[in-house]
C-alpha atoms as a PDB file:
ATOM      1  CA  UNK A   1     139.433-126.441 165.011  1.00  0.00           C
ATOM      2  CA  UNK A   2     138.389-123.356 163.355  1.00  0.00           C
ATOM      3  CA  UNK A   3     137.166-120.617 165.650  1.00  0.00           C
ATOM      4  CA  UNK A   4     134.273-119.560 163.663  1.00  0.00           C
ATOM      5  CA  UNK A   5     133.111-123.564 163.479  1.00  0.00           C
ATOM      6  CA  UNK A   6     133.860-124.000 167.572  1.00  0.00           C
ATOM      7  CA  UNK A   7     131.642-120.775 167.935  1.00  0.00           C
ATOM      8  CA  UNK A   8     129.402-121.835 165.716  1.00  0.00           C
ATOM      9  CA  UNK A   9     129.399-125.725 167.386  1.00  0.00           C
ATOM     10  CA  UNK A  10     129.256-123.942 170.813  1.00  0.00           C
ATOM     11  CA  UNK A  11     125.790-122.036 169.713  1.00  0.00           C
ATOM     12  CA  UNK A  12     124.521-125.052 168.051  1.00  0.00           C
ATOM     13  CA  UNK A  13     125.049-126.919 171.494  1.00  0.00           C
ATOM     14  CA  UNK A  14     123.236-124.173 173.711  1.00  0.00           C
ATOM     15  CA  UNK A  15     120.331-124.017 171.330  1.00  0.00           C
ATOM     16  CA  UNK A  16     119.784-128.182 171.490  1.00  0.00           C
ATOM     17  CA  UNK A  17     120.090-127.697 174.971  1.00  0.00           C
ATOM     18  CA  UNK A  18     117.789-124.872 175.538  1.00  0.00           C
ATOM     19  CA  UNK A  19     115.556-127.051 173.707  1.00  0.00           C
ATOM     20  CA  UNK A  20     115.763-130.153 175.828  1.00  0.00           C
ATOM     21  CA  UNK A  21     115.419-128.531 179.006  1.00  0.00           C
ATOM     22  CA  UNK A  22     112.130-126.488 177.393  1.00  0.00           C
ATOM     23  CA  UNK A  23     110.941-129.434 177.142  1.00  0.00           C
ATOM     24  CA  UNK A  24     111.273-130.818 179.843  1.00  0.00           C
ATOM     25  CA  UNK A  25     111.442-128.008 182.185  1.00  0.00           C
ATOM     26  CA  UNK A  26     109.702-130.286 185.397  1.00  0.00           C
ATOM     27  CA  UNK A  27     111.424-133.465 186.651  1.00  0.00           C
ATOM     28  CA  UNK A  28     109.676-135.557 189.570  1.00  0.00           C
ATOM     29  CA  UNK A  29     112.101-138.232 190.568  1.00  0.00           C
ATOM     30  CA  UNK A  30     110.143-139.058 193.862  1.00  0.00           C
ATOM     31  CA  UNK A  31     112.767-138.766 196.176  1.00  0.00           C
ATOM     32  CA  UNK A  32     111.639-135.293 197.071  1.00  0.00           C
ATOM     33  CA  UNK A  33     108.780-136.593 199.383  1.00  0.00           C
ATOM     34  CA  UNK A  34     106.543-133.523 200.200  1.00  0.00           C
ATOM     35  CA  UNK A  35     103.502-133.352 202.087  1.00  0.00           C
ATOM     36  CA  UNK A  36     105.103-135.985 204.504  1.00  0.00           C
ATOM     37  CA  UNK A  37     105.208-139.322 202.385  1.00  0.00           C
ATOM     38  CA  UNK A  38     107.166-142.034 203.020  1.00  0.00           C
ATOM     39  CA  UNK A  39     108.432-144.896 200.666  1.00  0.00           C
ATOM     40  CA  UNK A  40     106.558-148.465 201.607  1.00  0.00           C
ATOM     41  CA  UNK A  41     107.514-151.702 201.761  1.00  0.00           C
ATOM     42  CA  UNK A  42     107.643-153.259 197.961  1.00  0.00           C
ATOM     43  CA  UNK A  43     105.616-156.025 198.673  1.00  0.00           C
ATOM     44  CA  UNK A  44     102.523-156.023 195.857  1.00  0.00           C
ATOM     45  CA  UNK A  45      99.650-156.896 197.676  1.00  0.00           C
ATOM     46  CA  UNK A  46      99.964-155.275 201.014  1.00  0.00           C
ATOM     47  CA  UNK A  47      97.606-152.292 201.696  1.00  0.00           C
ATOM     48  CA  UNK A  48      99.194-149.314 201.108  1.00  0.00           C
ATOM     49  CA  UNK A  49      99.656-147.144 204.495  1.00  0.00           C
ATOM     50  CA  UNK A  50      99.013-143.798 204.743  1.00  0.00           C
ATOM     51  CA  UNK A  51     101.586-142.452 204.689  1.00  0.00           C
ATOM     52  CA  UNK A  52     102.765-144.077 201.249  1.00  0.00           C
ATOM     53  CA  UNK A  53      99.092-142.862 199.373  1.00  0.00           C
ATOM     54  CA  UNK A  54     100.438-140.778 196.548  1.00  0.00           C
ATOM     55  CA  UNK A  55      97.506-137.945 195.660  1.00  0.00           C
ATOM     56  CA  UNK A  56      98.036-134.526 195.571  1.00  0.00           C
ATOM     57  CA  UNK A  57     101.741-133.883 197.408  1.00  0.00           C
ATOM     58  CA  UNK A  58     102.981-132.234 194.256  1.00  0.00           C
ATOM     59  CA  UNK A  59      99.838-130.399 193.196  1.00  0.00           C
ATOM     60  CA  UNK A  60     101.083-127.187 194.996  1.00  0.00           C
ATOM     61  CA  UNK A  61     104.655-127.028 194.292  1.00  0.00           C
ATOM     62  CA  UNK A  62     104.918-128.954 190.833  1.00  0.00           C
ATOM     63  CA  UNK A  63     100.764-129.022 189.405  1.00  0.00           C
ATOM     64  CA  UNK A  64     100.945-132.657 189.292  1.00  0.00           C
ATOM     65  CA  UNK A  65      97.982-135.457 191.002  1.00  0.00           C
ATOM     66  CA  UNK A  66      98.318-138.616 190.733  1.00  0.00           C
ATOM     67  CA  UNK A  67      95.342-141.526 191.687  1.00  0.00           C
ATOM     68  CA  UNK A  68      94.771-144.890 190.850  1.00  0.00           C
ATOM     69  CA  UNK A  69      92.045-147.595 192.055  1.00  0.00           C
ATOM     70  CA  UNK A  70      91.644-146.694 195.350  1.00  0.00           C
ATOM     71  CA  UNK A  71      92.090-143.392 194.667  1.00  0.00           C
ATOM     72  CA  UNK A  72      95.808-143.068 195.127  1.00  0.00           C
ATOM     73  CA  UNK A  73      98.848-144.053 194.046  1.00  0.00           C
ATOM     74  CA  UNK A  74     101.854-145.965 195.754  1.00  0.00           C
ATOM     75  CA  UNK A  75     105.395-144.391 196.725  1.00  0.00           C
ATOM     76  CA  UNK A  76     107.289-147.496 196.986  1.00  0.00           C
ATOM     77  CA  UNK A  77     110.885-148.201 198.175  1.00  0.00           C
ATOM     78  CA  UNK A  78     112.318-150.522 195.172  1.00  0.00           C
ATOM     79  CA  UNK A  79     115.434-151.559 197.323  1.00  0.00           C
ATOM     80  CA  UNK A  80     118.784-150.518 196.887  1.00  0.00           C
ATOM     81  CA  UNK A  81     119.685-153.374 194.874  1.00  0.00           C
ATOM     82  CA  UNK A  82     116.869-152.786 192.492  1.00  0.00           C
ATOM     83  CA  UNK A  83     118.299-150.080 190.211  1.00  0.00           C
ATOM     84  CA  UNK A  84     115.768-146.924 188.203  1.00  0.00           C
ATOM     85  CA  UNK A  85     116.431-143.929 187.573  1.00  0.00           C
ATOM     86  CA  UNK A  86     116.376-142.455 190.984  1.00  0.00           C
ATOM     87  CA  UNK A  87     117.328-145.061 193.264  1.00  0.00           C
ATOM     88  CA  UNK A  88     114.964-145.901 195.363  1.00  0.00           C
ATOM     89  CA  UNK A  89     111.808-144.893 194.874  1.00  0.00           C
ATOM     90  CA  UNK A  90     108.923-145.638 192.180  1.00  0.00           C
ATOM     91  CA  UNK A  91     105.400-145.545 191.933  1.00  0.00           C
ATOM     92  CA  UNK A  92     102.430-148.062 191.827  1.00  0.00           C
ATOM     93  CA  UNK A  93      99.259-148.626 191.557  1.00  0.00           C
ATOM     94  CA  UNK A  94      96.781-149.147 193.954  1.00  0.00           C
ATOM     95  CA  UNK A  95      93.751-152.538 193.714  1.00  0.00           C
ATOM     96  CA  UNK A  96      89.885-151.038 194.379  1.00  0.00           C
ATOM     97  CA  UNK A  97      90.730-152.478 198.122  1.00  0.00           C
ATOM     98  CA  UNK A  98      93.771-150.297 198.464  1.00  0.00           C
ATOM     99  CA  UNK A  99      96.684-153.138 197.951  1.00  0.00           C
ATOM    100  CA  UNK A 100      99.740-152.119 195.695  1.00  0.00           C
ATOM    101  CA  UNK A 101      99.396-153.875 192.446  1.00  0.00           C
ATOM    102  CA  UNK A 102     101.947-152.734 189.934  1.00  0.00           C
ATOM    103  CA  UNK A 103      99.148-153.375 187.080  1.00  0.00           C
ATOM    104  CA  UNK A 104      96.645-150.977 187.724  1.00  0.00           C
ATOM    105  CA  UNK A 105      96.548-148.186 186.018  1.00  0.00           C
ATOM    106  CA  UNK A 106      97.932-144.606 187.496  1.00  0.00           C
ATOM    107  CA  UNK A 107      96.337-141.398 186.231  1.00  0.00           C
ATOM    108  CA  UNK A 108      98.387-138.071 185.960  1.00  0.00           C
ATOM    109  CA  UNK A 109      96.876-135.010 185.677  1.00  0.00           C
ATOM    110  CA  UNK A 110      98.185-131.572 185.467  1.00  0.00           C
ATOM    111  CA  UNK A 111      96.900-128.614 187.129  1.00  0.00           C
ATOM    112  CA  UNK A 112      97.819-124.395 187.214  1.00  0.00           C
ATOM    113  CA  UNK A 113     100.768-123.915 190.061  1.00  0.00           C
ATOM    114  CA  UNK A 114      98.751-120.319 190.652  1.00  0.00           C
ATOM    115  CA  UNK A 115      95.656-122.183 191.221  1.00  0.00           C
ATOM    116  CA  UNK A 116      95.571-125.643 191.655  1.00  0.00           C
ATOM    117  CA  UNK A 117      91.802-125.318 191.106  1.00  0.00           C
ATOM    118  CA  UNK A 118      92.378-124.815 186.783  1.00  0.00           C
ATOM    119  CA  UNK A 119      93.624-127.606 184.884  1.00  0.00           C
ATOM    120  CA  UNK A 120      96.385-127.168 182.903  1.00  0.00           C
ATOM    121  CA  UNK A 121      97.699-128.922 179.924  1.00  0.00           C
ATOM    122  CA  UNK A 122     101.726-129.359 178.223  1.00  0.00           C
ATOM    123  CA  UNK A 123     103.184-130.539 175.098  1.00  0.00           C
ATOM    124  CA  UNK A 124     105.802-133.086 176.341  1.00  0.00           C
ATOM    125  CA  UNK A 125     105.764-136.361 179.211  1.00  0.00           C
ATOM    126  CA  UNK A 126     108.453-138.969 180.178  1.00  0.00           C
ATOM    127  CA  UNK A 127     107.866-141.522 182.562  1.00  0.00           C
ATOM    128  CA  UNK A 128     110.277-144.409 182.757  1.00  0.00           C
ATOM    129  CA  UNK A 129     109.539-148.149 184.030  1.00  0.00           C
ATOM    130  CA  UNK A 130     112.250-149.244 186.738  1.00  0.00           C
ATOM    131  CA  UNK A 131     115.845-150.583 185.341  1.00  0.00           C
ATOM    132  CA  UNK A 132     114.944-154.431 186.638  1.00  0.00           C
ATOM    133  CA  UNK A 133     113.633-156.058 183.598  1.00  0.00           C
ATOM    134  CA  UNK A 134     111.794-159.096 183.979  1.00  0.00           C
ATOM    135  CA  UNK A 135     112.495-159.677 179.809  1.00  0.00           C
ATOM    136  CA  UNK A 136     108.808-160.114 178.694  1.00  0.00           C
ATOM    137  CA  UNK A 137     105.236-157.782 179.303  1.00  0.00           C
ATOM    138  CA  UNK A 138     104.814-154.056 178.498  1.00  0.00           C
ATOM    139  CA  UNK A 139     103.873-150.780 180.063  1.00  0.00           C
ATOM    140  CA  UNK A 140     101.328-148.520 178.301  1.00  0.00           C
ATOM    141  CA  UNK A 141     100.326-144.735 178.101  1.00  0.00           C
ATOM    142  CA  UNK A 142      97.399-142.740 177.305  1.00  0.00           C
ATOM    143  CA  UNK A 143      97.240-139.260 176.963  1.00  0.00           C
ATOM    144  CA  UNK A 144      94.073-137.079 177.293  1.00  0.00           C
ATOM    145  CA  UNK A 145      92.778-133.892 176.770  1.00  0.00           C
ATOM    146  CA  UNK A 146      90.970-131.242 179.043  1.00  0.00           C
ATOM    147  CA  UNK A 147      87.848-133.072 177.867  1.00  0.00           C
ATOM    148  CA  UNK A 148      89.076-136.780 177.677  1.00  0.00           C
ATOM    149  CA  UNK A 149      89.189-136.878 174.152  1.00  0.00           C
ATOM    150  CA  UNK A 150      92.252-139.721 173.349  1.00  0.00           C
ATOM    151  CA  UNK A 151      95.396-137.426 171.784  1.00  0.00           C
ATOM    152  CA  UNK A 152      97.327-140.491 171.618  1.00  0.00           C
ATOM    153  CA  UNK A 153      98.625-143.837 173.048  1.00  0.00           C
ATOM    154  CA  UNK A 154     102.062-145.364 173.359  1.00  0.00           C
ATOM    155  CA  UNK A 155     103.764-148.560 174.897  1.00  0.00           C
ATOM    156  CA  UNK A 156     107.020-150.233 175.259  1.00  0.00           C
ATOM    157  CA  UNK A 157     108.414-153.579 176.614  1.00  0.00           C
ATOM    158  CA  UNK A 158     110.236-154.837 179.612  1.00  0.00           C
ATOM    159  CA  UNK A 159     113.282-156.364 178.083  1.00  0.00           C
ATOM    160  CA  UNK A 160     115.972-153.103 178.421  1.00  0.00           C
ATOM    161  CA  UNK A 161     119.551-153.865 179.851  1.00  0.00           C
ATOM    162  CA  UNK A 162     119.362-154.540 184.387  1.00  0.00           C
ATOM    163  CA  UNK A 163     120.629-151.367 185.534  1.00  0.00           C
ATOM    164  CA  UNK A 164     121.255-149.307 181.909  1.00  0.00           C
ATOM    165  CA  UNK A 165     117.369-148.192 181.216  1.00  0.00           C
ATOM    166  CA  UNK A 166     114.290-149.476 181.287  1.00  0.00           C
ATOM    167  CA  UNK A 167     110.740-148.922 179.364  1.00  0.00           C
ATOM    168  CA  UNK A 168     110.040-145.583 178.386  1.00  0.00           C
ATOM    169  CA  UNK A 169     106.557-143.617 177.628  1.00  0.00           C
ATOM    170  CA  UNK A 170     106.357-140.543 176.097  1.00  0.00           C
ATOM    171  CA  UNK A 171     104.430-138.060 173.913  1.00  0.00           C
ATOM    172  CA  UNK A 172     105.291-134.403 172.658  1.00  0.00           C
ATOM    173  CA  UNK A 173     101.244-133.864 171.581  1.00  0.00           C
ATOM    174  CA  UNK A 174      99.814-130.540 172.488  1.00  0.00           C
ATOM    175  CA  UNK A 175      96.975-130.350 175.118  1.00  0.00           C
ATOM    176  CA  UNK A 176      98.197-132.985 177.366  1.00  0.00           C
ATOM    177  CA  UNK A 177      96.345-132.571 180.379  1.00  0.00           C
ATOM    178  CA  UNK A 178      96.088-136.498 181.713  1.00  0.00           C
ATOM    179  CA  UNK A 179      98.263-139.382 181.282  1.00  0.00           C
ATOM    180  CA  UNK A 180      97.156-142.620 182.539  1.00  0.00           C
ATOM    181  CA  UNK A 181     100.307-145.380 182.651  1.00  0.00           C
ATOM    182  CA  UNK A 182     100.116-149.303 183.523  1.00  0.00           C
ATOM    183  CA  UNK A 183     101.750-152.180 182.827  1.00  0.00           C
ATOM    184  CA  UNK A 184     100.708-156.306 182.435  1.00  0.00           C
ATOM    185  CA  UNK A 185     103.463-158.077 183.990  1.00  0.00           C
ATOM    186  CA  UNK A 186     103.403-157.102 187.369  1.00  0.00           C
ATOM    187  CA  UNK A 187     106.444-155.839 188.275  1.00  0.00           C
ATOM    188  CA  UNK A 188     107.142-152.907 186.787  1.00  0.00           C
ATOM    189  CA  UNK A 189     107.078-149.255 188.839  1.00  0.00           C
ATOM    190  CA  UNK A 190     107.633-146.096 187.616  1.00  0.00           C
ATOM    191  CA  UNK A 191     110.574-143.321 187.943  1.00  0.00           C
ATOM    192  CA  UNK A 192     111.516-139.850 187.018  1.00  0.00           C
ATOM    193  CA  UNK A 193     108.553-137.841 185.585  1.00  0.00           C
ATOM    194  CA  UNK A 194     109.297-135.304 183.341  1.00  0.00           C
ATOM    195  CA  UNK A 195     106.970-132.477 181.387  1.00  0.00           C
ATOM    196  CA  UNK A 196     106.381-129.556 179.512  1.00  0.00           C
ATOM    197  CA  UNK A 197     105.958-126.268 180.662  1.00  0.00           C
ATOM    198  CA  UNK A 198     102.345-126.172 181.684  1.00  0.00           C
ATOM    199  CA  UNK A 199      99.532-123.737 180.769  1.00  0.00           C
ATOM    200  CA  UNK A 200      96.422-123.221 182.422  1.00  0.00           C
ATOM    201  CA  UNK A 201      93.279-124.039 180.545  1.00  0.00           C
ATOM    202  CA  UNK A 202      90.707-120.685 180.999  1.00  0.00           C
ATOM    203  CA  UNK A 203      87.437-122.096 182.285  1.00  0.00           C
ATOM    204  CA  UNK A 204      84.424-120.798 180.409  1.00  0.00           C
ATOM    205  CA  UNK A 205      82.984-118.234 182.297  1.00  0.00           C
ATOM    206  CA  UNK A 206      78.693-118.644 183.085  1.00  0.00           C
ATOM    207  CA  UNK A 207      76.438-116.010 183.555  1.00  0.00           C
ATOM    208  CA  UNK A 208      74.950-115.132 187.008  1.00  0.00           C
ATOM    209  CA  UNK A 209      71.288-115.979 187.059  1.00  0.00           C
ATOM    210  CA  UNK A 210      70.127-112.210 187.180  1.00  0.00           C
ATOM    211  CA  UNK A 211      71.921-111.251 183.758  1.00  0.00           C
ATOM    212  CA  UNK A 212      70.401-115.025 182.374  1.00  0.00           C
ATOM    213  CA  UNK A 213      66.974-113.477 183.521  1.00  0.00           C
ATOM    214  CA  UNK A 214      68.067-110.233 181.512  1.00  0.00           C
ATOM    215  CA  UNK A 215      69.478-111.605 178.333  1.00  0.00           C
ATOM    216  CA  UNK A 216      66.119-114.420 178.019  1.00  0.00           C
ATOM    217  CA  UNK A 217      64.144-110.755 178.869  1.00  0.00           C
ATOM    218  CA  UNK A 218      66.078-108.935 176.394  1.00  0.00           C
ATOM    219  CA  UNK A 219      65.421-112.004 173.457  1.00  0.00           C
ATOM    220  CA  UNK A 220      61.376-111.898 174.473  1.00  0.00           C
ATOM    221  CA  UNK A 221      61.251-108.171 173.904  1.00  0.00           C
ATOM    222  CA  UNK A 222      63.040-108.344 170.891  1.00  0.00           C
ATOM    223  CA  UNK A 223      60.623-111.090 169.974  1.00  0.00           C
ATOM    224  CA  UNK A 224      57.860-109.745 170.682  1.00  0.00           C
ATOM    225  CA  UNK A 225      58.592-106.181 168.384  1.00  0.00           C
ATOM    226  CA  UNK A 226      59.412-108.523 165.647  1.00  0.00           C
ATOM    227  CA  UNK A 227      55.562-109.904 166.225  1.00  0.00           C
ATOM    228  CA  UNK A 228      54.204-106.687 166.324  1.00  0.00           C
ATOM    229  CA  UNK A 229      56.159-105.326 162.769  1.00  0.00           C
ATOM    230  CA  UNK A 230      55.131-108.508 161.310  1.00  0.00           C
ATOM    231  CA  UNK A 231      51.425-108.105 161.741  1.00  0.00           C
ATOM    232  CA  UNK A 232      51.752-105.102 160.943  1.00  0.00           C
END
């Protein structure tokens, strides 16, 4: 091969790559089990334990919550014999009563690593269904905004090659700041998250009652000359 083409094939490479990994620069595969979870029992139906209640283990560390139903989500243990993408643990919902169901939907919102207290929004999310395709159903997505405006929707069926891939949702939309994800067969769980870089959303800033009682002062006076010069 010519040099200047393998150069210029080597560049081309790096830049595709820079590109991927951009965006996609934060990859949950929920193996990494902070905050002291542990993988249930995949048994849909059974309460979810305490120690399985996916919330806010992430928030910290990644700027990633998660809830559902009950208020949480499920880290489940899919079996080694059940491939995903990160073999072997997914995510489910959780019913109003606090059983796994893997139906319900699962909300995903991002949040500023520097303080977990801003949201924050990206421009890219992957979530994959697991690799054990019961052939028929789909999963869905919904993305949202800061203010919960609908940026867009997306779904895909349960019908990819047992052990190869499985459904995929994604979006690259600007202002993602929530994604909720279900399903409507019952048997699919999620694997390996993956977003944007994520920027924190500045949070309009409200005056302190004193300079409120200063400004609506300032407007009366201002008022009140205009009054005055008009009778005048």
């Amino acid at each position: 091969m010519n040099k200047n083409k393998f150069s210029a094939s080597v560049i081309i490479v790096a830049v595709v790559f820079s590109l991927v990994t951009v965006a996609h620069a934060t990859v949950i595969t929920f193996e990494e089990l902070p905050g002291g979870l542990t993988a249930m029992v995949n048994a849909p139906g059974t309460a979810v334990p305490t120690s399985s209640q996916l919330t806010n283990q992430y928030l910290a560390s990644s700027g990633v919550s998660f809830t559902s139903l009950a208020g949480y989500a499920a880290l489940v243990n899919h079996g080694g014999g059940n491939p995903s993408a990160s073999i072997p643990n997914i995510i489910g919902g959780s019913t109003s009563s606090g059983g796994l169901n893997y139906n319900t939907p699962i909300t995903i919102s991002f949040f500023d690593v520097a303080n977990t207290s801003i949201k924050a929004v990206t421009d890219a999310f992957k979530i994959q269904g697991d690799w054990y395709p019961l052939g028929s159903g789909q999963v869905f997505a919904t993305a949202y905004s800061t203010e919960g405006n609908v940026l867009g929707s997306t779904s895909d069926t349960d019908n990819k090659v047992f052990g190869v891939s499985g459904p995929v949702l994604q979006f690259s939309l600007g202002g993602i700041h929530s994604v909720v994800i279900s399903g409507n067969n019952g048997t699919v769980g999620f694997d390996q998250l993956e977003y944007g870089v994520l920027t924190p959303v500045p949070v309009a800033s409200v005056p302190e009652p004193a300079t409120l009682v200063l400004m609506l002062s300032g407007l009366g006076s201002i008022g009140f000359l205009a009054r005055r010069r008009t009778l005048a």
